[in-house]
Protein backbone atom coordinates (compact mmCIF):
# COMPACT_ATOMS: atom_id res chain seq x y z
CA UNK A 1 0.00 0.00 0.00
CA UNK A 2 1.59 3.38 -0.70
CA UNK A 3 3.74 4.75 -3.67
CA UNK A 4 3.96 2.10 -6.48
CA UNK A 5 7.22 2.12 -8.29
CA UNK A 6 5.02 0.62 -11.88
CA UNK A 7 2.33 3.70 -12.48
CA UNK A 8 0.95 5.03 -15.67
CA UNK A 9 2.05 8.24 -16.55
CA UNK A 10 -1.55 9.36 -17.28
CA UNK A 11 -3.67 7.63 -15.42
CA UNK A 12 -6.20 10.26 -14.06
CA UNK A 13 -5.91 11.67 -10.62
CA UNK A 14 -9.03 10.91 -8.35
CA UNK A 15 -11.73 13.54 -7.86
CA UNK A 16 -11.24 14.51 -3.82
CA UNK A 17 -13.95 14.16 -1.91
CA UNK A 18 -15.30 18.00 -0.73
CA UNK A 19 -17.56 17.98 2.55
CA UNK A 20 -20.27 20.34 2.19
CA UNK A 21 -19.58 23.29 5.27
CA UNK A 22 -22.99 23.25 5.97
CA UNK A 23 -22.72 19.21 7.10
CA UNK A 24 -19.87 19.88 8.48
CA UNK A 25 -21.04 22.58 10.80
CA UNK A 26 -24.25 20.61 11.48
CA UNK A 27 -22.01 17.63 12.34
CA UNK A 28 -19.91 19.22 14.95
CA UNK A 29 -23.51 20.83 16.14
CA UNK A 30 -24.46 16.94 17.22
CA UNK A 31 -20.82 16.42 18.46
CA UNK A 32 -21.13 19.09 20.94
CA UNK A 33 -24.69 18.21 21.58
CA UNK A 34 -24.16 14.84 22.63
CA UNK A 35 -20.53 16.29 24.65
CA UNK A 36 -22.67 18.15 26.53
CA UNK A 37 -25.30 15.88 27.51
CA UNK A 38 -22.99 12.60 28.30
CA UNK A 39 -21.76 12.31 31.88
CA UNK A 40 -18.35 13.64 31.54
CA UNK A 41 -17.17 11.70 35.02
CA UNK A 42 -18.00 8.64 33.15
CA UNK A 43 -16.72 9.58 29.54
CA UNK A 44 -13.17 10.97 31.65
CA UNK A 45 -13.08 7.66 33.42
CA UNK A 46 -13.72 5.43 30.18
CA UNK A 47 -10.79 7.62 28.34
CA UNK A 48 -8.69 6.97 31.37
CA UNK A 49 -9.54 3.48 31.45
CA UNK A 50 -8.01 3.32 28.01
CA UNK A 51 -4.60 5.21 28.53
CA UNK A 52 -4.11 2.60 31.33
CA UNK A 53 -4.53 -0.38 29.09
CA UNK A 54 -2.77 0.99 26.70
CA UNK A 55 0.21 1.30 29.17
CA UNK A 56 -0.16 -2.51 29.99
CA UNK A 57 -0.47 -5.30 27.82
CA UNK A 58 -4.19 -5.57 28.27
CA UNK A 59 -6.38 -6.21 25.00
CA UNK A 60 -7.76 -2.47 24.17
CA UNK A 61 -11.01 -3.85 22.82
CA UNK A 62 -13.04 -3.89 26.30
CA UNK A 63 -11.59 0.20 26.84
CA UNK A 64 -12.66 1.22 23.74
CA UNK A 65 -16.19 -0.20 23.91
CA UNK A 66 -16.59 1.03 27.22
CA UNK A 67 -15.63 4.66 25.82
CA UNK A 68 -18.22 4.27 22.54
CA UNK A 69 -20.98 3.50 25.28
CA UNK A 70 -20.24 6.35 27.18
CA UNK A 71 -20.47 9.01 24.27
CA UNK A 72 -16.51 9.78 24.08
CA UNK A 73 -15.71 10.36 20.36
CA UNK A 74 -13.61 8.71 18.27
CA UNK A 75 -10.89 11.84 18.32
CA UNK A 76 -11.22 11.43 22.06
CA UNK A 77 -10.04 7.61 21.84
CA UNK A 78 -7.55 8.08 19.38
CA UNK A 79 -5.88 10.91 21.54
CA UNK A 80 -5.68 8.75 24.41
CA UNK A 81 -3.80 6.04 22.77
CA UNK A 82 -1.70 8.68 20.94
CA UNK A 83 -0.63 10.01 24.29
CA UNK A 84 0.23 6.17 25.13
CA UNK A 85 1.69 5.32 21.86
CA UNK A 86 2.63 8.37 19.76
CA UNK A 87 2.24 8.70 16.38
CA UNK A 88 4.39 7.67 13.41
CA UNK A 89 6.53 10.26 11.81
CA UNK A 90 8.31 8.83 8.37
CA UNK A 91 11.76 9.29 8.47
């Protein structure tokens, strides 16, 4: 997966996919909707749950469905792990 060293010099460039601003605004509306009504103890503790598995050698599965169910987002998840793993820079 990646750059492939046997590509046709003109073979069309895929159209990119452009999100409309208005869905996007709506859809960070219902983020910060459902933010605001989820019981940020829990969603804290489910996030936390997660860096500390993530620490361990614990199967991440159980965390991560624990966050889902208590309304953290999927940035929210994938910044705990970052902050457990990092993230990979090409050198």
């Amino acid at each position: 997966v990646g750059v492939n060293q046997f590509t046709l010099a003109d073979e069309p460039q895929p159209e990119l996919l452009r999100i409309d601003p208005a869905l996007e605004r709506r859809q960070a509306e219902r983020v910060a909707k459902v933010r605001a009504e989820r019981s940020r103890q829990a969603a804290d503790k489910a996030l936390a749950a997660i860096s500390e598995t993530a620490r361990g050698t614990g199967n991440l599965m159980p965390a991560i469905v624990d966050a889902v169910r208590n309304f953290c987002t999927l940035g929210e998840i994938a910044d705990a792990m970052r902050a457990v793993f990092g993230e990979y820079r090409p050198s």
